[in-house]
Protein backbone atom coordinates (compact mmCIF):
# COMPACT_ATOMS: atom_id res chain seq x y z
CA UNK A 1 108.76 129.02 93.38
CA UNK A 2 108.35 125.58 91.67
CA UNK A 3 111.85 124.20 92.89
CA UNK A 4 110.11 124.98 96.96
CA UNK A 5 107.05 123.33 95.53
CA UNK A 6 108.91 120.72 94.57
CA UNK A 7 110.95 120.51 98.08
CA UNK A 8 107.84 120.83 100.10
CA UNK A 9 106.13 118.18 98.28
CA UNK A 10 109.10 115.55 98.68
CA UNK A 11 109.67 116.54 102.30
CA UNK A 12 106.01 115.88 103.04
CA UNK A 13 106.23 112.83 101.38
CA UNK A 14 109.20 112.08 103.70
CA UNK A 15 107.60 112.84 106.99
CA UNK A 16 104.05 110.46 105.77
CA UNK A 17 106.50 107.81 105.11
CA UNK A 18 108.95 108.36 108.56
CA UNK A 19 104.94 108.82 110.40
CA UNK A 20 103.77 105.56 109.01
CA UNK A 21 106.72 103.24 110.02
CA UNK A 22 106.41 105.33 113.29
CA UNK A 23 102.48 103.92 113.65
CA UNK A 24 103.60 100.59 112.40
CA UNK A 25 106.64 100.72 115.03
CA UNK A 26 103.85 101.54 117.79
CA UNK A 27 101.51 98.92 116.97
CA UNK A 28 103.88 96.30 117.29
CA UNK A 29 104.96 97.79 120.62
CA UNK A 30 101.24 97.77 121.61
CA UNK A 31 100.66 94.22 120.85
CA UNK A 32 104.21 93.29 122.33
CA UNK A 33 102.94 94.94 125.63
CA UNK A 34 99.94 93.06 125.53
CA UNK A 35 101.61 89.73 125.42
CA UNK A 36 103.96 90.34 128.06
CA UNK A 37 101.05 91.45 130.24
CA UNK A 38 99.28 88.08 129.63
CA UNK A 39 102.48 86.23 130.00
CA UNK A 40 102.55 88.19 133.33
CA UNK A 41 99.11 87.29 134.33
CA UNK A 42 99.57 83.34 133.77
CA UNK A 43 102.76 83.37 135.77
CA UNK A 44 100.91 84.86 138.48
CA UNK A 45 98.16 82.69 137.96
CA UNK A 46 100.58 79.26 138.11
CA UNK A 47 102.01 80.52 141.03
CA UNK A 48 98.80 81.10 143.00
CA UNK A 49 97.18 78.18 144.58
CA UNK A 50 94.40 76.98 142.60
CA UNK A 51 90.83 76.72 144.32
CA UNK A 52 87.86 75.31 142.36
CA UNK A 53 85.34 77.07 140.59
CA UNK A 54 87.39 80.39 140.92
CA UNK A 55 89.54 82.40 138.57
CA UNK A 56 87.61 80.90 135.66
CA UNK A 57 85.34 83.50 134.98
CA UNK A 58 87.78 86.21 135.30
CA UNK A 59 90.49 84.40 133.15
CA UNK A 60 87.89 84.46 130.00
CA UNK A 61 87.22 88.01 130.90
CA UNK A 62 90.39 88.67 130.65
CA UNK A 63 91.63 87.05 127.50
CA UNK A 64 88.26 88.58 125.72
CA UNK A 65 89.59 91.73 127.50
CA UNK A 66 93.24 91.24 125.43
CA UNK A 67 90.99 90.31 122.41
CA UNK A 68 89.34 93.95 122.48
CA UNK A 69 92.17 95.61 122.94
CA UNK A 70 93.92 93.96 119.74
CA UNK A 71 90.89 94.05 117.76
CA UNK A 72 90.94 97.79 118.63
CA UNK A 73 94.30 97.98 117.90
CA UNK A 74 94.30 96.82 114.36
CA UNK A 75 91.18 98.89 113.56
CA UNK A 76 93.10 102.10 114.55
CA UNK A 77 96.08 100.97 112.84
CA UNK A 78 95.09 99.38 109.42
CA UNK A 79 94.11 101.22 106.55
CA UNK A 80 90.15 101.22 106.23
């Protein structure tokens, strides 16, 4: 009985470990995501013709959008 204790415990130990790199592995992928998208966003934006007084507003929106998301992203992903 103390031998499949002893099994149980290391194989749980295991999986937290495997499960942690796995959440570290996805966080990463998040933020990489995130930085293509912008990267996306100010290609499009270059290539559009630019027009005074627009796009300005929504630009900021949407970098303090990005900024949300990563701020939300490291609060769900660091330890507390």
């Amino acid at each position: 009985m103390q031998q499949t204790k002893d099994n149980l415990v290391e194989r749980l130990i295991a999986v937290e470990q495997e499960y942690a790199a796995c959440q570290e592995q996805l966080a990463r992928l998040q933020f990489e995501v995130l930085d293509l998208q912008q990267q996306l966003e100010e290609a499009e934006h270059k290539s559009q013709p630019s027009s005074p007084g627009k796009g300005g507003k929504k630009a900021k929106a949407t970098r303090l959008a990005r900024l949300e998301q990563a701020a939300a992203l490291l609060d769900k992903h660091l330890p507390s």
